[in-house]
Protein backbone atom coordinates (compact mmCIF):
# COMPACT_ATOMS: atom_id res chain seq x y z
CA UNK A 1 -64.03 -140.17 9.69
CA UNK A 2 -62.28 -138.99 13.03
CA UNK A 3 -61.05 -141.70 15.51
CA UNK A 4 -59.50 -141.69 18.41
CA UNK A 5 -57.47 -143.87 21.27
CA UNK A 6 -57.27 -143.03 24.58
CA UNK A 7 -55.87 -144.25 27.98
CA UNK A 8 -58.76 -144.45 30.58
CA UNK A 9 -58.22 -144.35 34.10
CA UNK A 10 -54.87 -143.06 33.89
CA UNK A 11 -53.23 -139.67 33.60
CA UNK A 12 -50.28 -140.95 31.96
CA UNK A 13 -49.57 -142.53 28.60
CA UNK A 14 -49.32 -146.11 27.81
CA UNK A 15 -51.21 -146.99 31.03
CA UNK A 16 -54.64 -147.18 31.80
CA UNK A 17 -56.71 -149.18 29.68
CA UNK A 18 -56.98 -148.05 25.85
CA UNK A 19 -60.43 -147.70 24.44
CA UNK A 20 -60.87 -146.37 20.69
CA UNK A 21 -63.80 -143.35 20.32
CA UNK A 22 -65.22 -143.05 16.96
CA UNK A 23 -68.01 -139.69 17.23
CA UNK A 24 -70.24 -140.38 14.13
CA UNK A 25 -73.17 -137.97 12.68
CA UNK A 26 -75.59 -140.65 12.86
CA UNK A 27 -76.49 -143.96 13.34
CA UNK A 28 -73.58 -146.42 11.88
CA UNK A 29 -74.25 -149.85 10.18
CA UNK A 30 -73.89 -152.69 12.57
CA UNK A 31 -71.51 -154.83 10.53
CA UNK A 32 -69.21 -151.96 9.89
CA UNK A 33 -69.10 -151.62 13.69
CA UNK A 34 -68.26 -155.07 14.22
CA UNK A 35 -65.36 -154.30 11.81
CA UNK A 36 -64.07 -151.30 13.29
CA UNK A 37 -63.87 -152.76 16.95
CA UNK A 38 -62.13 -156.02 15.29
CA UNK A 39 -59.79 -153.85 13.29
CA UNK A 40 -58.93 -151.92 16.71
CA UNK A 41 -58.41 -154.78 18.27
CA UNK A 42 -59.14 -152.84 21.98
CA UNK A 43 -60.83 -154.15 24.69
CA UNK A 44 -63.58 -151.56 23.54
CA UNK A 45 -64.66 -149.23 20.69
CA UNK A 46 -66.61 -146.65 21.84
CA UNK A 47 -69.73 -145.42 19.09
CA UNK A 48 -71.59 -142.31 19.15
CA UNK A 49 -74.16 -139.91 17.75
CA UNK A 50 -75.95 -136.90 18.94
CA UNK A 51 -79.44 -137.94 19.86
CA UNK A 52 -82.73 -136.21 21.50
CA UNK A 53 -80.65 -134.60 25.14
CA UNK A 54 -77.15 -136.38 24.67
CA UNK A 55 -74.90 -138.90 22.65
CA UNK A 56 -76.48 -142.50 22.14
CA UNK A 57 -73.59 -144.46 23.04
CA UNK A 58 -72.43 -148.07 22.17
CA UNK A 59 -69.41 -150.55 23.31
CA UNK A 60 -68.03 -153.13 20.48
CA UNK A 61 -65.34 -155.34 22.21
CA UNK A 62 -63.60 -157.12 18.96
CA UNK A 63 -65.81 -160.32 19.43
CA UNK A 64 -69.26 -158.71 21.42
CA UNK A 65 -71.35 -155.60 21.97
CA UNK A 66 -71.42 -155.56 25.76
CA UNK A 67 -74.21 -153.91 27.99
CA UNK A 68 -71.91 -151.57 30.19
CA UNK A 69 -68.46 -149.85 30.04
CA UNK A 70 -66.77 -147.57 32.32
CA UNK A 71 -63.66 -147.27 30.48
CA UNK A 72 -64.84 -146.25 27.14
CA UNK A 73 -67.40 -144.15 28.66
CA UNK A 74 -64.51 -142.11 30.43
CA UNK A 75 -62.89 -142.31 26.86
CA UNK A 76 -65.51 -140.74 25.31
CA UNK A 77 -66.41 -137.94 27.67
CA UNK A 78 -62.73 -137.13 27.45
CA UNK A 79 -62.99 -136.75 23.63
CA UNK A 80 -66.23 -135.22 23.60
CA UNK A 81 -64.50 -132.43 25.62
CA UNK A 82 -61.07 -132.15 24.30
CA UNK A 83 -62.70 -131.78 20.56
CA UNK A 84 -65.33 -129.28 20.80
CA UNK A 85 -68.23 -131.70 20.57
CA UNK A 86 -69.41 -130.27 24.43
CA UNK A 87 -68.09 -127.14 25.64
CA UNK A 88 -65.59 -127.37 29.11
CA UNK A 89 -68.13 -127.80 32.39
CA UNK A 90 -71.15 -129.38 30.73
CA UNK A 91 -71.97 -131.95 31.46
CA UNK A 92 -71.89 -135.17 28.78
CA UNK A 93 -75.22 -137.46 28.77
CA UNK A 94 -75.34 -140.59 27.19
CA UNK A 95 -78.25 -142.88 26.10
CA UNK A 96 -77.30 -146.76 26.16
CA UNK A 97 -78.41 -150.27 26.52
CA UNK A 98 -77.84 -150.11 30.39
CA UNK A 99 -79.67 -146.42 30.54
CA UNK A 100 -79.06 -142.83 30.97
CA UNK A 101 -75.48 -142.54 32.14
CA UNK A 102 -73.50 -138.87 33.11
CA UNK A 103 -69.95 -137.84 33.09
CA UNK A 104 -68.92 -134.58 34.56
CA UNK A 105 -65.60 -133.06 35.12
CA UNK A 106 -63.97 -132.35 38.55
CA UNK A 107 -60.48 -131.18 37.77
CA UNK A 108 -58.25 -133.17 36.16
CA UNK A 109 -60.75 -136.04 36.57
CA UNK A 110 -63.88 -137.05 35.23
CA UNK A 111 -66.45 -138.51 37.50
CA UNK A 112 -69.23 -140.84 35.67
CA UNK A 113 -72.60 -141.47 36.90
CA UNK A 114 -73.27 -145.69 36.61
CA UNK A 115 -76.08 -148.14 38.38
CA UNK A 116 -74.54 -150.18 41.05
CA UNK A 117 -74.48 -154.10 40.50
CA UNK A 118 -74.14 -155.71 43.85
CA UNK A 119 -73.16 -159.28 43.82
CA UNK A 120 -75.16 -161.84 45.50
CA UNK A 121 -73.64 -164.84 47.51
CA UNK A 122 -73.33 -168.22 44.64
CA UNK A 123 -71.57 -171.08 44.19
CA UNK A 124 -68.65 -170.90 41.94
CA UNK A 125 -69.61 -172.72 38.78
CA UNK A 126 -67.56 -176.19 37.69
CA UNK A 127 -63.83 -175.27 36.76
CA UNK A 128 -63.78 -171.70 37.82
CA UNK A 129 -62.21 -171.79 41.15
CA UNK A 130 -59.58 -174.36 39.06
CA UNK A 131 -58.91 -171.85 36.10
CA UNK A 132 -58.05 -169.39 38.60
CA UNK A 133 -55.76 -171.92 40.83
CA UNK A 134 -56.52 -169.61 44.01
CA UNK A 135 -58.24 -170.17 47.21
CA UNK A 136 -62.10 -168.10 47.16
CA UNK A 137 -62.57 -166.26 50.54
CA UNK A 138 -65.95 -165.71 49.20
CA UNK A 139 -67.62 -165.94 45.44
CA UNK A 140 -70.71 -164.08 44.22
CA UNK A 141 -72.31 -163.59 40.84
CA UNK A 142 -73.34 -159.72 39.84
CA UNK A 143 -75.81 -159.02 36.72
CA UNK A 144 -72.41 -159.23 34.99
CA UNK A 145 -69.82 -161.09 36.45
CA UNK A 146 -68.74 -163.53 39.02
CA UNK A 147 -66.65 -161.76 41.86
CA UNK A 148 -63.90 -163.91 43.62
CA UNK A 149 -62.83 -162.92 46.88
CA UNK A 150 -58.85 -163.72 47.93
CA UNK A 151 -56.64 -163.67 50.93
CA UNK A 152 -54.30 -160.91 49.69
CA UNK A 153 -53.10 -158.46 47.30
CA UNK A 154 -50.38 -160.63 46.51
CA UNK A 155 -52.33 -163.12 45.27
CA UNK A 156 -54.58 -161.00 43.15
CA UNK A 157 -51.03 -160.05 41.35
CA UNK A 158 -49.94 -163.41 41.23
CA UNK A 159 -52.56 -164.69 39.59
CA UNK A 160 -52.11 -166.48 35.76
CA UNK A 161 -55.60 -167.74 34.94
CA UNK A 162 -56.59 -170.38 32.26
CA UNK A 163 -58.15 -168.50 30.00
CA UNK A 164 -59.60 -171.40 27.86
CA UNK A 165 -61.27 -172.91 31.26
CA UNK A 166 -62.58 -169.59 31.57
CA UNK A 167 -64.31 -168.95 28.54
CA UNK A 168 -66.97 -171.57 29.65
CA UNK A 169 -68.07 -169.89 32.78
CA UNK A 170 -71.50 -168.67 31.66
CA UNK A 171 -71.05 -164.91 32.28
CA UNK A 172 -69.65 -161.64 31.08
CA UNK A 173 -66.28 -161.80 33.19
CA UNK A 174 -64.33 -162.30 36.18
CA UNK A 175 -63.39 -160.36 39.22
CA UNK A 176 -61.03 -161.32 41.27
CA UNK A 177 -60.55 -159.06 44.83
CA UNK A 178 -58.49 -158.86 47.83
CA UNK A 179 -58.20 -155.63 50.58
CA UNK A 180 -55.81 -152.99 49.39
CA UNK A 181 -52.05 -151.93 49.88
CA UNK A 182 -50.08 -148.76 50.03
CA UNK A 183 -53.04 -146.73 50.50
CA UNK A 184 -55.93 -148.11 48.30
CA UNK A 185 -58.30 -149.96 49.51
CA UNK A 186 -58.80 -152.52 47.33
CA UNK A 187 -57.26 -154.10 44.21
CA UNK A 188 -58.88 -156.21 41.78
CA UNK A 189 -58.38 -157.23 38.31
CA UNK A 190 -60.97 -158.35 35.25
CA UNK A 191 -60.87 -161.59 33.36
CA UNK A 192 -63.26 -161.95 30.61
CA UNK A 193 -61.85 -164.55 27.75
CA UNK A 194 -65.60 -165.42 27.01
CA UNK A 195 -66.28 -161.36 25.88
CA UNK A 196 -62.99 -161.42 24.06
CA UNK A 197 -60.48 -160.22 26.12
CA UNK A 198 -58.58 -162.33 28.46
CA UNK A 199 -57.59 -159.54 30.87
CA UNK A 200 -59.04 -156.56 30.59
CA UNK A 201 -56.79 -153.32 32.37
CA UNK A 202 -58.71 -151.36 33.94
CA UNK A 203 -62.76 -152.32 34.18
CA UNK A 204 -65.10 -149.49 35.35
CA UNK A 205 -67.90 -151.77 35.15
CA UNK A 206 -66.17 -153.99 37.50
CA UNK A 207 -65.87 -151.65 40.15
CA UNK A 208 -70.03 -150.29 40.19
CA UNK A 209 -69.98 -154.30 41.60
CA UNK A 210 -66.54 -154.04 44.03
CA UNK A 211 -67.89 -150.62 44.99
CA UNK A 212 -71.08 -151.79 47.26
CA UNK A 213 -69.00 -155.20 48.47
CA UNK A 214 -66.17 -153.46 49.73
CA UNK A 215 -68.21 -150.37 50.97
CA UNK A 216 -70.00 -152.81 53.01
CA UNK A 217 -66.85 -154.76 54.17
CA UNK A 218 -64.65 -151.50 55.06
CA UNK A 219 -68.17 -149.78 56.33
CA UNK A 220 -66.71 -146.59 53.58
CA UNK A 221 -68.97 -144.81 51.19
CA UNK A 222 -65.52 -143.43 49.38
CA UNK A 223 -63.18 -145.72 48.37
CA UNK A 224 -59.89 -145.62 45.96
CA UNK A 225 -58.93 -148.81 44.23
CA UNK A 226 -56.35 -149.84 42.10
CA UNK A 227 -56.56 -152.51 38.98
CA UNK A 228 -53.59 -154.82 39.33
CA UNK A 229 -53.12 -155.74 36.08
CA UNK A 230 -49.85 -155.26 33.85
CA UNK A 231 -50.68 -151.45 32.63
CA UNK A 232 -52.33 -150.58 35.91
CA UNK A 233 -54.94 -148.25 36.83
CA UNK A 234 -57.03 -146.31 39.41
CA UNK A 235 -60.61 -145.37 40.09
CA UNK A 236 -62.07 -143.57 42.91
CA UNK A 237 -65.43 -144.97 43.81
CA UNK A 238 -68.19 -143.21 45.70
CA UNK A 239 -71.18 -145.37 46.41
CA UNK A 240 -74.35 -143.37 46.25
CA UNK A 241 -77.23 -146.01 47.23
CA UNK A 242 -78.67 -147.67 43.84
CA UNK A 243 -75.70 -145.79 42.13
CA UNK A 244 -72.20 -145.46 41.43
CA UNK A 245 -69.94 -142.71 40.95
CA UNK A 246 -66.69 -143.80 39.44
CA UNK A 247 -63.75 -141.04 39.11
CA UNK A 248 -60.72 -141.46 36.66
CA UNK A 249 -58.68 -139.72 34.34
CA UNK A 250 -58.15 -140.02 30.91
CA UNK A 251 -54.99 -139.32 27.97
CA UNK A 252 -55.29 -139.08 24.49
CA UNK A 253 -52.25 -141.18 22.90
CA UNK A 254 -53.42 -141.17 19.05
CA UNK A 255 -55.61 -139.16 16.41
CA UNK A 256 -56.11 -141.29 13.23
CA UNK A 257 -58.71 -140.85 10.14
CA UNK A 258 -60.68 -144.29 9.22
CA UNK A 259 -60.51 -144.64 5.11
């Protein structure tokens, strides 16, 4: 059985944020999932099948299955595409626990189709704010996530959480945002100790949130943003109303065959 890794939002190698794409014929057992994305040891492992109009489509982090995942959906669009499963142009449709989502290709880049999560004014909850040691401009709470606002990109970077406070936090993850630098417009980066990983690269989720907040803020519909964390990444973000568009691109850095 085929596997494959691949660097998501990135066009280059070693950057980006590595999710692991396993195409199956069928339905898989769920323990033997579990296994797979704990043996892979990735932020996600991407599962798929063909099914009635498109690919049901499932995301394993090593501890969690998790409702929604840009990165892994990116990662399997790519590999869908570079291996024959979908010929070049059409367009990849996949069935999963947060709905129908698309990818399509525009150049060199693949553009997905994801529900917008707009987060709603709350009050940070007790050791948060501490955990993160930073001053909150502004904190909301998405259907996912808390979203923590900060004075500057700088301090987005400079960031070095407690990840054990962190884990208690009642939610899927983290975001932490500031306005942009050197020509993005934002930068953000993805926290989620509670789901597994303590800092997650590059979060396409994350951004179907920071998409509508700093659309609103910037008064932009199109919007490029950058994921400060230590292998970096970028997304282009178009918001569409109710909707989404998120555009990255995507490596392949290993082929291996699961005994």
């Amino acid at each position: 059985m085929r596997i494959v890794t691949v660097d998501a939002f990135t066009a280059r190698r070693f950057a980006g944020n590595p999710a692991a794409v396993c195409i199956l014929g069928a339905a898989a057992d769920e323990e033997w999932m579990r296994d797979v994305a704990r043996e892979m040891n990735l932020a996600e492992t991407a599962f798929l099948f063909p099914e009635v109009g498109g690919f049901r489509l499932r995301w394993l982090t090593p501890a969690v299955e998790v409702d929604l995942c840009g990165h892994a959906t990116l990662a399997s669009a790519h590999v869908l595409w570079e291996d024959g499963h979908l010929s070049q142009g059409v367009q990849a449709v996949f069935h999963t626990r947060s709905g129908r989502l698309t990818a399509d290709q525009r150049g060199e880049w693949i553009e997905l189709n994801f529900p917008a999560t707009i987060a709603v004014t709350a009050e940070a909850p007790p050791g948060m704010l501490d955990a993160l040691a930073c001053q909150a401009k502004f904190v909301g709470r998405s259907q996912f996530d808390y979203l923590v606002e900060v004075g500057s990109a700088a301090e987005v970077r400079a960031l070095k959480p407690d990840f054990a406070l962190l884990r208690g936090i009642g939610a899927r993850g983290v975001i932490v945002t500031a306005r942009g630098e050197n020509g993005f417009d934002f930068v953000s980066r993805f926290f989620a100790p509670g789901a597994g990983i303590d800092e997650d690269p590059v979060t396409g989720s994350a951004h179907c949130c920071l998409g509508p907040f700093w659309g609103e803020r910037l008064n932009k519909t199109e919007l490029l943003a950058f994921q400060a964390s230590a292998r970096g990444g970028t997304v282009r973000v178009s918001v569409k109303g109710d909707r989404v568009l998120l555009g990255g691109q995507a490596v392949t850095v290993l082929r291996g065959e699961l005994a």
